[in-house]
N, C-alpha and C. Protein backbone atom coordinates (compact mmCIF):
# COMPACT_ATOMS: atom_id res chain seq x y z
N UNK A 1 0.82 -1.18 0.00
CA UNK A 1 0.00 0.00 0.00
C UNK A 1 0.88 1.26 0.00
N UNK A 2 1.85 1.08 0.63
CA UNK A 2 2.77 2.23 0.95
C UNK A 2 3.52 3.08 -0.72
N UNK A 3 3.65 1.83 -1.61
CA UNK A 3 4.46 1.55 -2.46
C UNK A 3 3.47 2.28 -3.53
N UNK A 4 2.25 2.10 -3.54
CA UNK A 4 1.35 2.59 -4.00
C UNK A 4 0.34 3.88 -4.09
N UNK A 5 0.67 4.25 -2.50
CA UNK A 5 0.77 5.83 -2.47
C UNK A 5 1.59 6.92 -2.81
N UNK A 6 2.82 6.11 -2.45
CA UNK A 6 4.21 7.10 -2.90
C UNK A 6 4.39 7.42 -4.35
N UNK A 7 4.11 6.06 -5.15
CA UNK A 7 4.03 6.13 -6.70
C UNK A 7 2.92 7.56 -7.18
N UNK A 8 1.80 7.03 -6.47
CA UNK A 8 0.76 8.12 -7.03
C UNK A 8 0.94 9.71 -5.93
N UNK A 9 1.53 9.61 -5.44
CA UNK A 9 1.42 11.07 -4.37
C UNK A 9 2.09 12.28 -5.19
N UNK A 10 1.31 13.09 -4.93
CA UNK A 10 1.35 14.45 -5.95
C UNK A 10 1.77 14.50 -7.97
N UNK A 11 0.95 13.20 -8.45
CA UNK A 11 1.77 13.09 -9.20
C UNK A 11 -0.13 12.46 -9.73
N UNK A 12 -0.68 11.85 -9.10
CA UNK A 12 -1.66 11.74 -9.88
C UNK A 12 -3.16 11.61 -8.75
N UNK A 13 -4.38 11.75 -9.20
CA UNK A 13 -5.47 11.16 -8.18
C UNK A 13 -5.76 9.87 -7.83
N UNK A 14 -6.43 9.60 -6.32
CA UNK A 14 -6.40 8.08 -6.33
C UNK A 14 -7.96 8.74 -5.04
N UNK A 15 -8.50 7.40 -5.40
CA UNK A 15 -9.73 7.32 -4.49
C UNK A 15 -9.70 6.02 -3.49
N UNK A 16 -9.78 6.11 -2.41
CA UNK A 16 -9.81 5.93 -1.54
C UNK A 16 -11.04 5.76 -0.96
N UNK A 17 -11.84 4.19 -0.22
CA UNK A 17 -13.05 3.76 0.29
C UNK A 17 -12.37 3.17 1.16
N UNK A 18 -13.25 3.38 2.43
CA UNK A 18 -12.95 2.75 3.39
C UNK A 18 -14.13 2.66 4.47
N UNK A 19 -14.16 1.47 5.17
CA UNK A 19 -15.53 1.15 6.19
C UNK A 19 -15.19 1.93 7.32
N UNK A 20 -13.94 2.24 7.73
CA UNK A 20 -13.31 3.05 8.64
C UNK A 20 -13.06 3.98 8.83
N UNK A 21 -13.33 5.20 9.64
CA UNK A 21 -12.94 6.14 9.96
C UNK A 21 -11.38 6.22 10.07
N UNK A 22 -10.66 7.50 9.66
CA UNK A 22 -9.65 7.22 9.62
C UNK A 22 -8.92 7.54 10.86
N UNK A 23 -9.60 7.64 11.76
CA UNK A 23 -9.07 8.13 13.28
C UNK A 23 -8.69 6.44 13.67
N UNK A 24 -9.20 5.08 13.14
CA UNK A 24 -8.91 4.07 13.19
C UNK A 24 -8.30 3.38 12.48
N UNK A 25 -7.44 3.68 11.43
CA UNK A 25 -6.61 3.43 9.99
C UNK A 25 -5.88 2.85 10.85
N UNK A 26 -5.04 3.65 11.61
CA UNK A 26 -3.82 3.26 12.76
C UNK A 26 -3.78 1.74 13.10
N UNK A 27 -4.60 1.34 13.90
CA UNK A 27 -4.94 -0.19 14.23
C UNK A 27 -5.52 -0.34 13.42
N UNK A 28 -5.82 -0.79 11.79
CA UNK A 28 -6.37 -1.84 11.03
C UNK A 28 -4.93 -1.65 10.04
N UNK A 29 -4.15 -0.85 10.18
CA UNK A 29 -3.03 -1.30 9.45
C UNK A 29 -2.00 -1.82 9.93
N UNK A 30 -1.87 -2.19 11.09
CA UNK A 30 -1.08 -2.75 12.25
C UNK A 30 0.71 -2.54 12.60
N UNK A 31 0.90 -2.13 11.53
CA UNK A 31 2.58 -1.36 11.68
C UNK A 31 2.24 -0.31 11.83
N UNK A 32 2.63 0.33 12.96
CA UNK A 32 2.91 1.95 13.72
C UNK A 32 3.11 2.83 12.43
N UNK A 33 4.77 2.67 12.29
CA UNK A 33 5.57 2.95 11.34
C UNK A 33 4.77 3.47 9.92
N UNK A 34 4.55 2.28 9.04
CA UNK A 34 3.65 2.21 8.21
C UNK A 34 2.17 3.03 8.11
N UNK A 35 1.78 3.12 9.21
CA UNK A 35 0.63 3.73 9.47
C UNK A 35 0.90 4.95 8.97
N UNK A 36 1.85 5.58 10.01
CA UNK A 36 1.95 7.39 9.86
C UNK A 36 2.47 7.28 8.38
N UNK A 37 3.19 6.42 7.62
CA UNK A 37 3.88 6.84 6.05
C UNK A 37 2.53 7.17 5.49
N UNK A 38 1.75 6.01 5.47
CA UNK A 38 0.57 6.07 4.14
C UNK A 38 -0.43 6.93 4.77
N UNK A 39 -0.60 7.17 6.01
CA UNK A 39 -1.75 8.23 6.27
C UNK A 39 -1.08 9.80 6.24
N UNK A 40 0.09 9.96 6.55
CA UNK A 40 0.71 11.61 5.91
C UNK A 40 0.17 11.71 4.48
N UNK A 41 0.35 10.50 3.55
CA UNK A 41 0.30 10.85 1.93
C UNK A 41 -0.40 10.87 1.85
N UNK A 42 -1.81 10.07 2.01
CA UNK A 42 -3.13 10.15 1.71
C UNK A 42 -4.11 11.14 2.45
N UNK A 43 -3.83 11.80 4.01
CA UNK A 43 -5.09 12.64 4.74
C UNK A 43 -4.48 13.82 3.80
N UNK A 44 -3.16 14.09 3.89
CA UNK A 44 -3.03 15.63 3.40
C UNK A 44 -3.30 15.55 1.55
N UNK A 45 -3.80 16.83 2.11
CA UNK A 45 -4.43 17.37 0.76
C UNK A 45 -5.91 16.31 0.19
N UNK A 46 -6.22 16.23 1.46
CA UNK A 46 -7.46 14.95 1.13
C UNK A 46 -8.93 15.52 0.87
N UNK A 47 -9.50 15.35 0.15
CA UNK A 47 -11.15 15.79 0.31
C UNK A 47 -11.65 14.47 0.75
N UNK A 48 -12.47 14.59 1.69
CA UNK A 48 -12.92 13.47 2.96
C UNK A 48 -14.61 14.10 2.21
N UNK A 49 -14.66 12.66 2.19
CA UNK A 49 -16.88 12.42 1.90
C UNK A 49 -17.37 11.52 3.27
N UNK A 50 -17.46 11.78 4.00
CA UNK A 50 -18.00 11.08 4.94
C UNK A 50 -19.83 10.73 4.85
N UNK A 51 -19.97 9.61 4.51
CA UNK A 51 -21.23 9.22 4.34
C UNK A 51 -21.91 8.23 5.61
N UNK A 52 -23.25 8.86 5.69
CA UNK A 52 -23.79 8.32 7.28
C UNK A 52 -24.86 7.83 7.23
N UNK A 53 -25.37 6.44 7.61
CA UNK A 53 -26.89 6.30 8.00
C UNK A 53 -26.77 4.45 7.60
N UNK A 54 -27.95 4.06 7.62
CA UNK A 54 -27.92 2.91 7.72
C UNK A 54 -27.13 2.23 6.31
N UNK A 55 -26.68 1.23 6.33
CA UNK A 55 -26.42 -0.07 5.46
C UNK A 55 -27.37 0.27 4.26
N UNK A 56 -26.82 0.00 2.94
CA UNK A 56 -27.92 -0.12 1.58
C UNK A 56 -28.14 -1.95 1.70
N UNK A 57 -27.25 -2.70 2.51
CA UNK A 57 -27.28 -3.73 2.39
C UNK A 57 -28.62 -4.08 3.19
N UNK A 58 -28.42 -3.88 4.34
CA UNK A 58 -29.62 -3.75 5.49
C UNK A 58 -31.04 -3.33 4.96
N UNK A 59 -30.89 -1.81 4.32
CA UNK A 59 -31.85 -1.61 3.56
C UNK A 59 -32.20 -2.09 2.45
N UNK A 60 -32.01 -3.04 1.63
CA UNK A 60 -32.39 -4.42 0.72
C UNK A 60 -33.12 -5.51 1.16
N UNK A 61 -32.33 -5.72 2.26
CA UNK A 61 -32.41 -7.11 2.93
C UNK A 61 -31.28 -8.15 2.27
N UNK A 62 -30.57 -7.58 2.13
CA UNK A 62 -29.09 -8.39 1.94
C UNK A 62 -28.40 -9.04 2.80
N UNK A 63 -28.16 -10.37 2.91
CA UNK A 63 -27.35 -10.68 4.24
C UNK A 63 -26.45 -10.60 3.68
N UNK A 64 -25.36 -10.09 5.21
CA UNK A 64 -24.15 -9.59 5.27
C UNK A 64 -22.91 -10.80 4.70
């Protein structure tokens, strides 16, 4: 992932989904280290969409 931000950082756009808030990136990427590399490249200069409310899955009736 790291390898993959650095390639694209200031050099081209990349989109970014995630189930996680990124106040929790930290522990689901589990190297300390690693953490702060790819979250410096990716929060800064970030436009954040934060989307809220129930599951579209839930609202289907999709099991998970």
């Amino acid at each position: 992932m790291l390898e993959l931000v650095e390639a694209r950082n200031k050099v081209a756009s990349t989109i970014f989904c995630s189930q996680y808030d990124t106040s929790e990136w930290h522990e689901n990427l589990y190297d300390p280290t690693l953490a702060d590399a790819i979250c410096d490249r990716i929060i800064y200069n970030a436009d954040t969409i934060q989307i809220e409310g129930e599951s579209m899955r839930k609202r289907k009736g999709i099991p998970e």
